[in-house]
Protein backbone atom coordinates (compact mmCIF):
# COMPACT_ATOMS: atom_id res chain seq x y z
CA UNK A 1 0.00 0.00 0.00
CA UNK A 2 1.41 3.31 -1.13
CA UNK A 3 0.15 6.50 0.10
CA UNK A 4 0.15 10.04 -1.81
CA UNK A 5 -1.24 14.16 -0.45
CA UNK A 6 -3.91 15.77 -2.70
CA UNK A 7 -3.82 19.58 -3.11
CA UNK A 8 -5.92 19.67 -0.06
CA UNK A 9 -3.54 17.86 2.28
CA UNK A 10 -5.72 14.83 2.64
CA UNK A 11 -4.20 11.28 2.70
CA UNK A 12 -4.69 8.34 0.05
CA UNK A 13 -3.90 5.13 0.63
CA UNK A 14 -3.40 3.19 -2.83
CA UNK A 15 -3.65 -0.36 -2.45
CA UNK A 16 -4.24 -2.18 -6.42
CA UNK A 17 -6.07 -5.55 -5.75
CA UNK A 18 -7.70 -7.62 -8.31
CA UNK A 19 -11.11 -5.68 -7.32
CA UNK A 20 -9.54 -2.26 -7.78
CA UNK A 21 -7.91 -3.18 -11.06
CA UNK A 22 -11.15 -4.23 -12.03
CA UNK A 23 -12.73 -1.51 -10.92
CA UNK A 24 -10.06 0.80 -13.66
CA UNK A 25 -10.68 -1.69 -15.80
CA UNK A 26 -14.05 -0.73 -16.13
CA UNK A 27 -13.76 2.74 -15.72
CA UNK A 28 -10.82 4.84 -17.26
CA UNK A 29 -10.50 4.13 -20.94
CA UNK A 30 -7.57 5.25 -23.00
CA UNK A 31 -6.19 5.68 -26.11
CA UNK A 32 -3.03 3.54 -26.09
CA UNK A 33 0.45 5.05 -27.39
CA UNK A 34 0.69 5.20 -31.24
CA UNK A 35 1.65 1.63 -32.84
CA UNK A 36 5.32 1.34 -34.11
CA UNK A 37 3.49 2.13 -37.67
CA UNK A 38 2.49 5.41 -36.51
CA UNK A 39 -1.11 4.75 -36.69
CA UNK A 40 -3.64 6.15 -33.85
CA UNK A 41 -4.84 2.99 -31.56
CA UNK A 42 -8.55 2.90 -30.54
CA UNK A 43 -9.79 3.21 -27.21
CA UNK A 44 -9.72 0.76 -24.68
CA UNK A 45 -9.73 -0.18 -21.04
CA UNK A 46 -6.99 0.47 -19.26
CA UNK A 47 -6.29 -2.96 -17.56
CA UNK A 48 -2.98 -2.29 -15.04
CA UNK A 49 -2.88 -6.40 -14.21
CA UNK A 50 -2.25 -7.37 -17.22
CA UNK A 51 1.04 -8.75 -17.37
CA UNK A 52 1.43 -8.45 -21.46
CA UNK A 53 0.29 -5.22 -21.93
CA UNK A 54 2.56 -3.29 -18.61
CA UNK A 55 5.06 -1.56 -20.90
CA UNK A 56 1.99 0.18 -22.20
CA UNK A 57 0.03 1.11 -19.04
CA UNK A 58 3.25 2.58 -17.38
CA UNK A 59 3.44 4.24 -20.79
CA UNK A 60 0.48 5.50 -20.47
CA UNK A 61 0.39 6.72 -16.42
CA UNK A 62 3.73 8.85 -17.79
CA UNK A 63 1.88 10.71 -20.32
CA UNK A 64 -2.08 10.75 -19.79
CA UNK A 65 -2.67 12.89 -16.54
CA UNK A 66 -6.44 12.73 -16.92
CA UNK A 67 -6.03 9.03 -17.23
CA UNK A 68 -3.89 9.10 -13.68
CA UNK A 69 -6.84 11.03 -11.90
CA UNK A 70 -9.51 8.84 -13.36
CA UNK A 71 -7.28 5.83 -12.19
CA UNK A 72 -6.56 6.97 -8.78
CA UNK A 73 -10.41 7.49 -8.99
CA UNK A 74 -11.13 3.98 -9.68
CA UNK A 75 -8.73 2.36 -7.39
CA UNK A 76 -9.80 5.03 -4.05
CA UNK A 77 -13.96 4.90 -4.62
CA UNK A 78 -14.88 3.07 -1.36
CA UNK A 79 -12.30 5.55 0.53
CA UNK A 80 -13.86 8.47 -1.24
CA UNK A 81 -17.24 7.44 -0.83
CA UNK A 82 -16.35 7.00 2.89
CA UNK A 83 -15.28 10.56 2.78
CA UNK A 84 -18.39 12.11 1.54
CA UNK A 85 -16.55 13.60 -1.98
CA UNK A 86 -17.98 13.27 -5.05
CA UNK A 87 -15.76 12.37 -8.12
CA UNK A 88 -15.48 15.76 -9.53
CA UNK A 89 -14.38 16.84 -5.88
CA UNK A 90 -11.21 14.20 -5.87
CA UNK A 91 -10.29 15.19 -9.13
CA UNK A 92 -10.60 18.93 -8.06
CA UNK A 93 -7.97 18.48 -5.76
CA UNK A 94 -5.21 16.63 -8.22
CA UNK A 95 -2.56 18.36 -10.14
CA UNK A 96 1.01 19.22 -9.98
CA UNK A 97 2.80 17.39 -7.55
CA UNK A 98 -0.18 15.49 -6.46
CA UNK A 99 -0.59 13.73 -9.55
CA UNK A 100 2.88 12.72 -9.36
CA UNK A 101 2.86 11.47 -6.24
CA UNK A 102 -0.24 9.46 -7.33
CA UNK A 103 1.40 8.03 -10.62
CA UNK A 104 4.04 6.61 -8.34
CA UNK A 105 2.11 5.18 -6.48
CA UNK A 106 0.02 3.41 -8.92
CA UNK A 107 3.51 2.63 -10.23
CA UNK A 108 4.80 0.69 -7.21
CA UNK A 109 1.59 -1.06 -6.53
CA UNK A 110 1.99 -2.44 -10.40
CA UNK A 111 4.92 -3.68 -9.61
CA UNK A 112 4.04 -5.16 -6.15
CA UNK A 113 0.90 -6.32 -7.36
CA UNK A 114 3.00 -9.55 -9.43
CA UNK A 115 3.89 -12.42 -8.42
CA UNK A 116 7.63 -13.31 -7.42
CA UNK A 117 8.18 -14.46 -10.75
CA UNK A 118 7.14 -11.46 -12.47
CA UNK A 119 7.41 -8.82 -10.00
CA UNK A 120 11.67 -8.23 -11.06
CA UNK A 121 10.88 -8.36 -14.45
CA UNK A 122 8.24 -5.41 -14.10
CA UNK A 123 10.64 -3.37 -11.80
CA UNK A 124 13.07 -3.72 -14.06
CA UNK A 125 10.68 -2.28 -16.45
CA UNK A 126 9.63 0.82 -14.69
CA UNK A 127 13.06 1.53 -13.21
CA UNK A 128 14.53 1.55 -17.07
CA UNK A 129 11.45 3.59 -18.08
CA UNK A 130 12.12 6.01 -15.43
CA UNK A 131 15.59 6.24 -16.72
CA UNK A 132 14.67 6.84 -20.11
CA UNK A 133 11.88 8.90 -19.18
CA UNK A 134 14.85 11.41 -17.44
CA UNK A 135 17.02 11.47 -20.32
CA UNK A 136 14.14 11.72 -22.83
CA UNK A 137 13.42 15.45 -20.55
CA UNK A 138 17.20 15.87 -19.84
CA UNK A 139 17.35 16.31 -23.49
CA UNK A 140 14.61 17.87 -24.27
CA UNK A 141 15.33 20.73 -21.48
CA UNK A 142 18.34 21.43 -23.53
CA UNK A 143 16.84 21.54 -26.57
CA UNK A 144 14.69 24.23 -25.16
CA UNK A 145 17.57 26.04 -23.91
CA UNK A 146 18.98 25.76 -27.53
CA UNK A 147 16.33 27.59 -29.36
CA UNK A 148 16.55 31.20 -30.28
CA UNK A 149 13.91 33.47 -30.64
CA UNK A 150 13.26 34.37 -34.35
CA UNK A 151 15.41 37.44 -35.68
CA UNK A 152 18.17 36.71 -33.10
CA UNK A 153 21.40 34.37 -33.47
CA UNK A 154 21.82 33.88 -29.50
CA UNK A 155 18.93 32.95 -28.31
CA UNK A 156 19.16 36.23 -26.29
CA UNK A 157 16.39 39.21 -26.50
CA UNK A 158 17.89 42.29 -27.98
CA UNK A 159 19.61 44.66 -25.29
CA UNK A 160 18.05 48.01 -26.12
CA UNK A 161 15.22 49.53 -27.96
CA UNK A 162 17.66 49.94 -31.27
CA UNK A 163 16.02 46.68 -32.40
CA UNK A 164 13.03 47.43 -31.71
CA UNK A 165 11.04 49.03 -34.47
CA UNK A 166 8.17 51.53 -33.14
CA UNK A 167 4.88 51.81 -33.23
CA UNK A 168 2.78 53.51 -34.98
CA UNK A 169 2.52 55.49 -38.37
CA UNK A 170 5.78 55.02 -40.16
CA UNK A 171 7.08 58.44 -41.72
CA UNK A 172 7.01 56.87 -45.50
């Protein structure tokens, strides 16, 4: 059982059994990760216990927030309901670092969820995705940092005004 803070401070305790995998299963459908074609996939249930398909599910927890509230949804509804929130009301209170928190979560109780056999296999998995995942944004940052802004050759904003044409009726 993992545990994660919403915006509002309040505790979740994320335990994935068969029922709440079910449960998501039911629930949260997704559009799984283009095919290796390129082609869009169609909709389906996300199903986080099936072993041949957990590549794509952790695949999909990394890049579909909405899917991660819905799921965290699914998997929480009898503590919820115990609460007294409505749906609309947990996912009010999940962004940012919260959904992070949860999508770990979810993560480690994937992993846990296995059986001996499987479980190193799927930690293996979502440690080398989390790798990738870091050099994938390592990159990317520097890419960012790379680009210039059109009309310069640093990257840098022009120092003074002399750049800058004004506004306004031009004396032509």
């Amino acid at each position: 059982m993992r545990e994660f803070r919403d915006n509002e401070g309040r505790p979740w305790q994320v335990a994935l059994t068969v029922a709440s995998a079910a449960r998501v299963r039911d629930l949260v459908r997704v559009v799984p990760p283009r095919g290796e074609d390129g082609a869009v996939q169609p909709e389906k249930p996300l199903d986080l216990i099936d072993a041949a398909a957990v590549a794509e599910t952790f695949q999909v927890l990394r890049s579909n927030y909405a899917a991660i509230g819905e799921t965290l949804y699914a998997i929480l509804i009898p503590k919820i309901e115990s609460k007294g929130l409505t749906r609309e009301q947990f996912l009010d209170a999940l962004s940012g670092e919260s959904l992070d928190a949860g999508v770990r979560a979810i993560e480690e109780e994937i992993v846990d969820f296995f059986p001996p056999r499987l479980r190193g296999m799927v930690g293996r998995l979502l440690a080398k995705m989390r790798e990738l995942t870091e050099a994938v944004m390592t990159q990317v940052e520097a890419d960012v940092d790379a680009l210039s802004l059109p009309g310069t050759s640093s990257g840098s904003v022009p120092a003074s005004s002399e750049s800058t044409p004004e506004s306004g009726p031009s004396g032509n």
